[in-house]
N, C-alpha and C. Protein backbone atom coordinates (compact mmCIF):
# COMPACT_ATOMS: atom_id res chain seq x y z
N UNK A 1 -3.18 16.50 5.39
CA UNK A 1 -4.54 16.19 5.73
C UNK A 1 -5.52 16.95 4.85
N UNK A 2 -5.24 18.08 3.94
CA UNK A 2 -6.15 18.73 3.63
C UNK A 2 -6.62 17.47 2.15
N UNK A 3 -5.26 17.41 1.38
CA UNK A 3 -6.25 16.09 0.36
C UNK A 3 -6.96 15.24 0.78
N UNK A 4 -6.78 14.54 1.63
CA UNK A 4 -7.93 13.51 2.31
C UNK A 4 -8.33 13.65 3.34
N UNK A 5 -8.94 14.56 4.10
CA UNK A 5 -9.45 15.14 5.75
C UNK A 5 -10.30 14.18 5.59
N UNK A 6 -11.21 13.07 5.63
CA UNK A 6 -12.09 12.47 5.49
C UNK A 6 -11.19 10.96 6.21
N UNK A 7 -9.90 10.88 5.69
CA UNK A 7 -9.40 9.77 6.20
C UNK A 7 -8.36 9.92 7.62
N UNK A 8 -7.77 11.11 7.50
CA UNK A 8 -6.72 11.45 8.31
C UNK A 8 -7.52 12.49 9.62
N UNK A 9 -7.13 12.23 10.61
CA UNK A 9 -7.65 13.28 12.00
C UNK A 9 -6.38 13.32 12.69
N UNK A 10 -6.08 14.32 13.67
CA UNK A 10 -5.09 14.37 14.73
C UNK A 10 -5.41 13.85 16.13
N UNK A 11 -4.54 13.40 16.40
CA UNK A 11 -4.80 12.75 17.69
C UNK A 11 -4.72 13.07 18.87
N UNK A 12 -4.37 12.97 19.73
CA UNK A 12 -4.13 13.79 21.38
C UNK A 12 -3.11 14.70 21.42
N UNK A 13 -2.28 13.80 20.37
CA UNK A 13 -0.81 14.84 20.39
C UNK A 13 -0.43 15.46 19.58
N UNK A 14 -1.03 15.67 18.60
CA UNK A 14 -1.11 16.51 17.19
C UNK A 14 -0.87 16.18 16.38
N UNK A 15 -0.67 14.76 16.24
CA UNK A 15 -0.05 13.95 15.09
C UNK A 15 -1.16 13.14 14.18
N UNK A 16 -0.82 13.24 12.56
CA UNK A 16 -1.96 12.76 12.36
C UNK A 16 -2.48 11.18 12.41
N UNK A 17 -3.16 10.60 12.64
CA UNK A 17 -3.40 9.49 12.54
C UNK A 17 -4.54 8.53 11.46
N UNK A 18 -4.88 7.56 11.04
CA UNK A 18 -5.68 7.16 9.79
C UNK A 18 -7.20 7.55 10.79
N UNK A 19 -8.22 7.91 10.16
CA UNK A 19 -9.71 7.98 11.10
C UNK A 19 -10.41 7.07 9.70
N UNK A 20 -10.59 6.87 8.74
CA UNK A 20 -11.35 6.38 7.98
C UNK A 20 -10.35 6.05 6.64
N UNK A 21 -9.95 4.58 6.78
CA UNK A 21 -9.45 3.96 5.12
C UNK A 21 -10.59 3.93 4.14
N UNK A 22 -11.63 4.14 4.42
CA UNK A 22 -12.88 4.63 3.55
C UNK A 22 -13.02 6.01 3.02
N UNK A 23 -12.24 6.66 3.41
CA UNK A 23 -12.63 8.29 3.31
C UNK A 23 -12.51 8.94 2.24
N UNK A 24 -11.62 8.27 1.02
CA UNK A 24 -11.05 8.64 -0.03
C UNK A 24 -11.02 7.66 -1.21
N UNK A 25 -11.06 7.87 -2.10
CA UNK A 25 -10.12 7.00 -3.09
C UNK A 25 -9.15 6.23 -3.70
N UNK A 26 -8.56 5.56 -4.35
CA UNK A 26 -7.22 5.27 -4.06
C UNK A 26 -6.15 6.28 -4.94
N UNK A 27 -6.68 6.97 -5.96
CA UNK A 27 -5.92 8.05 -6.14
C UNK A 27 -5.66 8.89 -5.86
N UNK A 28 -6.84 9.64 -4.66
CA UNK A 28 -6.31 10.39 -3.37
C UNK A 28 -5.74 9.86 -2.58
N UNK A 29 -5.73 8.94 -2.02
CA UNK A 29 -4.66 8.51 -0.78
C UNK A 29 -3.45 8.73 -1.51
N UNK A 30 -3.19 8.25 -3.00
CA UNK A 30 -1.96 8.07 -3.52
C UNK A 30 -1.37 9.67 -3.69
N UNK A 31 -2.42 10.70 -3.86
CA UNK A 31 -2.24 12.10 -3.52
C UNK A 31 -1.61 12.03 -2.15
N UNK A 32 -2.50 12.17 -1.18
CA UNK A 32 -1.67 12.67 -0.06
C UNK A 32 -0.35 11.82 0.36
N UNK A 33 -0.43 10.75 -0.08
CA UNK A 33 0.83 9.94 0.08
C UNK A 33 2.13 11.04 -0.36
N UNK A 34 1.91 11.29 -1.98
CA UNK A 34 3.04 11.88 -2.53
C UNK A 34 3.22 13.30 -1.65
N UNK A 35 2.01 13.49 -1.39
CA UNK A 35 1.94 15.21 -1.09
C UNK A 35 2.77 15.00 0.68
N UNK A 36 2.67 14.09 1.29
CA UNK A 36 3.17 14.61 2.55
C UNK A 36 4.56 14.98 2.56
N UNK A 37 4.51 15.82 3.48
CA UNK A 37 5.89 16.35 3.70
C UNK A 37 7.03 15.66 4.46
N UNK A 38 6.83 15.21 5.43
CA UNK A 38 7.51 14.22 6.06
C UNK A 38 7.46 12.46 5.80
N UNK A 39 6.55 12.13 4.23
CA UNK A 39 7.01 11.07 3.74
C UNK A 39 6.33 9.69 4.93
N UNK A 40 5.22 10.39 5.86
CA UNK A 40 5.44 9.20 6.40
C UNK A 40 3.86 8.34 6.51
N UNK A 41 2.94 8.86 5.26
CA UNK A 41 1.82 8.24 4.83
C UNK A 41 2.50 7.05 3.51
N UNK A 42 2.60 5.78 4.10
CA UNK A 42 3.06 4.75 2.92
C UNK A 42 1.92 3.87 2.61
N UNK A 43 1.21 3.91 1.40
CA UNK A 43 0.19 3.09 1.42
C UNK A 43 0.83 1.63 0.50
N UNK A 44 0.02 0.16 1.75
CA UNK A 44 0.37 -1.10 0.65
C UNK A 44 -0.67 -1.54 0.23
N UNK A 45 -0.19 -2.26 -0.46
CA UNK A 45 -1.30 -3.31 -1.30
C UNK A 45 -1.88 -4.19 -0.43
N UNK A 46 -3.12 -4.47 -0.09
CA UNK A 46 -3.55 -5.48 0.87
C UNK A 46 -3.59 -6.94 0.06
N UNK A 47 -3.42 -7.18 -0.80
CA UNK A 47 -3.39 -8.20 -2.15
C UNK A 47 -2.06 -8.88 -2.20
N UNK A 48 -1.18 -7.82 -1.90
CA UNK A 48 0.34 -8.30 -2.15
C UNK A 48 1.17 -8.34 -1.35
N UNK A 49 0.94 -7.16 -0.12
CA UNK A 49 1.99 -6.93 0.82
C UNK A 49 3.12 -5.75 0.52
N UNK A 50 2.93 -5.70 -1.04
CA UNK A 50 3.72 -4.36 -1.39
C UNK A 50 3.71 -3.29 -1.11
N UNK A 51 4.87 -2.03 -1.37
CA UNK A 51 4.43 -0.23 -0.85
C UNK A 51 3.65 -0.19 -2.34
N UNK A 52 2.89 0.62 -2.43
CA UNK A 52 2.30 1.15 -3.33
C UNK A 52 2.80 2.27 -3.59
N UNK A 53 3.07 3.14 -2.69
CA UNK A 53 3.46 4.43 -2.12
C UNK A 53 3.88 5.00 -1.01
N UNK A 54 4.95 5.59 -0.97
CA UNK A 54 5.81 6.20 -2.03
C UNK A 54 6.58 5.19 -2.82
């Protein structure tokens, strides 16, 4: 959350969840994508249906 805090917030249960697909860039999202630790931010292509990332 710290590369994109603008898009990501925690939720009731401490987990993070999306708060704003506006919040960032697409080369930051593609940052925190790579950067998470548990792998489980996958961003797709809304164009294609593809992963983009990871």
């Amino acid at each position: 959350m710290s590369v994109a805090p603008y898009v990501f917030s925690l939720d009731e249960d401490g987990k993070a969840a999306v708060a704003d697909l506006n919040g960032a860039d697409e080369d930051t999202l593609i940052e925190a994508s790579q950067g998470c630790p548990t792998s489980a931010i996958l961003l797709i292509d809304t164009e294609t249906g593809e992963a983009v990332c990871p």
